[in-house]
N, C-alpha and C. Protein backbone atom coordinates (compact mmCIF):
# COMPACT_ATOMS: atom_id res chain seq x y z
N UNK A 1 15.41 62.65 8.75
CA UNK A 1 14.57 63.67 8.17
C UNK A 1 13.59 64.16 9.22
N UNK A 2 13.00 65.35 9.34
CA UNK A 2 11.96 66.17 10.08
C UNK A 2 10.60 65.52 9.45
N UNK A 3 10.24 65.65 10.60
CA UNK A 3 8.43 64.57 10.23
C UNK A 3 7.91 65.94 11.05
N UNK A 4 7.48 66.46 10.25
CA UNK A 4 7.02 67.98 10.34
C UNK A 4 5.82 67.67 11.58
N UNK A 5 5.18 66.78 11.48
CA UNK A 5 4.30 66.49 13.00
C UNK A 5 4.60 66.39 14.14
N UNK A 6 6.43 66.48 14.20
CA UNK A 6 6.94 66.42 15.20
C UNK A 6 7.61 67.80 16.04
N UNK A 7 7.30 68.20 14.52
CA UNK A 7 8.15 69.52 15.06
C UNK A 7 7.49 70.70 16.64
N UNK A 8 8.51 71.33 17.98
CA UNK A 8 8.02 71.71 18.37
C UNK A 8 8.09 73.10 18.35
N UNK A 9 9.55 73.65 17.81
CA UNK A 9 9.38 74.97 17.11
C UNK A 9 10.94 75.38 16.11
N UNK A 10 10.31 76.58 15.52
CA UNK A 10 11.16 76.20 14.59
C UNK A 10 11.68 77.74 14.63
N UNK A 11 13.27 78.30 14.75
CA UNK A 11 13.63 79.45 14.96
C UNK A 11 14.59 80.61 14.17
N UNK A 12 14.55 81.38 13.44
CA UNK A 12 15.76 81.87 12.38
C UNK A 12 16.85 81.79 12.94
N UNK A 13 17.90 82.01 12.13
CA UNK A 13 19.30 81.80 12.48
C UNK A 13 19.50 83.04 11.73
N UNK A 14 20.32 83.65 11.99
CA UNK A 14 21.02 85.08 11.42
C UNK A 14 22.67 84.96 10.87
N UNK A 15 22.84 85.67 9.99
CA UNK A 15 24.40 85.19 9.70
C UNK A 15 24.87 86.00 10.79
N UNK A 16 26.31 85.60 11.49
CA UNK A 16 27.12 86.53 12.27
C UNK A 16 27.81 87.94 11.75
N UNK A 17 28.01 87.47 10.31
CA UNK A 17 28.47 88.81 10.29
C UNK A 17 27.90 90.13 9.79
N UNK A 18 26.69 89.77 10.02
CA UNK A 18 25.86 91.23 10.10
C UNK A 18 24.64 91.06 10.62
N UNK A 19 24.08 90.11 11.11
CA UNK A 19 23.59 89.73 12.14
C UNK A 19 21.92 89.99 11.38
N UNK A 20 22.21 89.84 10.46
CA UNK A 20 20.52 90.31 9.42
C UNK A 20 20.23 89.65 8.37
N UNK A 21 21.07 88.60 7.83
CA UNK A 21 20.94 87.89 6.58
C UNK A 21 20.31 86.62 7.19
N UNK A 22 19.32 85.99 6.82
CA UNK A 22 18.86 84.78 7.28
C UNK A 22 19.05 83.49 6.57
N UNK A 23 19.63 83.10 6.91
CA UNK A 23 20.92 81.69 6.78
C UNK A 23 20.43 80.39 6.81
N UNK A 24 19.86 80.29 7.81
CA UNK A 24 19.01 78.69 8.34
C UNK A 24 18.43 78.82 9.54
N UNK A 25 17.41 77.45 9.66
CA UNK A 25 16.49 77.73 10.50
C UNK A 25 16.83 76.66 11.88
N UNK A 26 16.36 76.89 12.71
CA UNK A 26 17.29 76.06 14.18
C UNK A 26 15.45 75.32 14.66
N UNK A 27 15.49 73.89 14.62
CA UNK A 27 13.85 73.27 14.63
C UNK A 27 14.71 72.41 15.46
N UNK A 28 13.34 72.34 16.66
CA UNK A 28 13.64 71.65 17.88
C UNK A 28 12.30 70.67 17.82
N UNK A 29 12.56 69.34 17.65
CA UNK A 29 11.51 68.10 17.43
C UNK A 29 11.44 67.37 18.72
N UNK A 30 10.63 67.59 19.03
CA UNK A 30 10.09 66.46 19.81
C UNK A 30 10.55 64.90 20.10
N UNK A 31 10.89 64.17 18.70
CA UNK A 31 11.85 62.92 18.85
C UNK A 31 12.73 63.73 19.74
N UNK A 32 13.04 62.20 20.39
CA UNK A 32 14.25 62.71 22.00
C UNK A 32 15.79 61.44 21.62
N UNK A 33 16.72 62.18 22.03
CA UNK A 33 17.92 60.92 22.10
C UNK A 33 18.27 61.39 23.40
N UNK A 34 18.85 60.27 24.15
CA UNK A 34 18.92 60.23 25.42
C UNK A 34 18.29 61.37 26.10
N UNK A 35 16.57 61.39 26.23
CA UNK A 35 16.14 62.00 26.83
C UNK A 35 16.27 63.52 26.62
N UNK A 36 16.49 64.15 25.23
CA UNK A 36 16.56 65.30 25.50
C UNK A 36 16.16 65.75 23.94
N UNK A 37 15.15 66.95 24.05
CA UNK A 37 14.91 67.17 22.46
C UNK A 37 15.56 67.37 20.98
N UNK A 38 15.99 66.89 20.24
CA UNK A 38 16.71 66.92 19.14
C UNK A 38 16.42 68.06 18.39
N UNK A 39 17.84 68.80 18.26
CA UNK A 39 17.95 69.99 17.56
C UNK A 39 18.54 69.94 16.43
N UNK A 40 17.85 70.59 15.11
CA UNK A 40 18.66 70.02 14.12
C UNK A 40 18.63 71.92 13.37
N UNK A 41 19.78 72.39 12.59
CA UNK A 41 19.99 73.41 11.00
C UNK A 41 19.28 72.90 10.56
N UNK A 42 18.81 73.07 9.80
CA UNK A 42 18.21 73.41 8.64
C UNK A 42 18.54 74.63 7.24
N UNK A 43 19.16 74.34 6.13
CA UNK A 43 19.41 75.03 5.24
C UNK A 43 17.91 75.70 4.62
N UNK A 44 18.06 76.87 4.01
CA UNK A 44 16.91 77.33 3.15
C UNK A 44 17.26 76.92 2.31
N UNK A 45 16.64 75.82 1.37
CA UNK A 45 17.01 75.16 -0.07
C UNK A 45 15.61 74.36 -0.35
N UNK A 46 15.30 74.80 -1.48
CA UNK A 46 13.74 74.62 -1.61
C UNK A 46 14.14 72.47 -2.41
N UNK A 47 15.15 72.23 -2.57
CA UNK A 47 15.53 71.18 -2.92
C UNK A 47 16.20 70.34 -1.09
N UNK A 48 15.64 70.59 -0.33
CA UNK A 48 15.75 70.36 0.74
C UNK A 48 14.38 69.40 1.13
N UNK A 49 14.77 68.40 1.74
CA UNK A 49 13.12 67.66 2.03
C UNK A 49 12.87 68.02 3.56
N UNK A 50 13.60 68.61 4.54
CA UNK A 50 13.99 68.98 5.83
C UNK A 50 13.12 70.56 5.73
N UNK A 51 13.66 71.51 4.27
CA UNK A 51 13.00 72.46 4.40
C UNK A 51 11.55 72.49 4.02
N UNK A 52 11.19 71.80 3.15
CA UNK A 52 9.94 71.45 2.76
C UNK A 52 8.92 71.12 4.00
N UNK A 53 9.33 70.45 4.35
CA UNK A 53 8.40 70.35 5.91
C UNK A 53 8.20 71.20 6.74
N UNK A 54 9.23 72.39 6.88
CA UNK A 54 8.91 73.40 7.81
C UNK A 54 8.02 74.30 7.28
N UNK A 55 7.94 74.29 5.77
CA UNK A 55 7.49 75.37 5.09
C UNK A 55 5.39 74.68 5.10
N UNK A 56 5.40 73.90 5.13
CA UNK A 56 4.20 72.79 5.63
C UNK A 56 3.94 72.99 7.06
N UNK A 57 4.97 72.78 7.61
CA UNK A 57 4.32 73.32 9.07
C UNK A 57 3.97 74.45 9.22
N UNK A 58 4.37 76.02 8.61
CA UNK A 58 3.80 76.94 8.89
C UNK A 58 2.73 77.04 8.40
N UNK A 59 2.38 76.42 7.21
CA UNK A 59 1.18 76.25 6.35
C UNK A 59 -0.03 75.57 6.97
N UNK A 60 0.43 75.11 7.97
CA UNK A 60 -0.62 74.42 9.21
C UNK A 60 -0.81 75.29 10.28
N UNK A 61 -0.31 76.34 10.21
CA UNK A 61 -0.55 77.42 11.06
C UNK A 61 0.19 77.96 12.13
N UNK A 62 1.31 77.11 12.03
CA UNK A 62 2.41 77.34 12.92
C UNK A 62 3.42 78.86 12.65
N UNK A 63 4.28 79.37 14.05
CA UNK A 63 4.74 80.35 13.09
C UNK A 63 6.26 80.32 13.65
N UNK A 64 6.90 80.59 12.62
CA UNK A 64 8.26 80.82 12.73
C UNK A 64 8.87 82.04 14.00
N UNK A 65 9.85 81.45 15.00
CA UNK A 65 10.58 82.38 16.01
C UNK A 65 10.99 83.58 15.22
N UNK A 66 11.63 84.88 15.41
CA UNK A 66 12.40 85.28 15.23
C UNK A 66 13.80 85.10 15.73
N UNK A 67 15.10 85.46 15.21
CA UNK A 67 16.09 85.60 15.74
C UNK A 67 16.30 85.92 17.54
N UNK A 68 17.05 85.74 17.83
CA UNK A 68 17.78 86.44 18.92
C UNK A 68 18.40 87.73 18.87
């Protein structure tokens, strides 16, 4: 699970096939496995405990990437 204190940013994901529907979110944490930052999806699902935390982290003042 995301320990939202860890998080170091957190970025939209776009669907491919129209490149505008927003799908899930791409959060890069700070916890490391072999030395390198852990990237995890994230679904938008308010029954999500993964999304719940991001939605807390922006609430702490953080702000969401846009797409690419």
């Amino acid at each position: 699970m995301i320990n939202k204190n860890t998080i170091v940013s957190v970025k939209k994901m776009l669907a491919p096939e129209d490149n505008k529907t927003l799908i899930s979110y791409k959060v890069t944490d700070a916890e490391t496995q072999e030395n390198s930052r852990i990237q995890k999806f994230v679904a938008i699902d308010n029954n999500n405990a993964d999304y719940q935390n991001i939605l807390q982290w922006v609430a702490d003042g953080n702000t969401i990437q846009e797409a690419d």
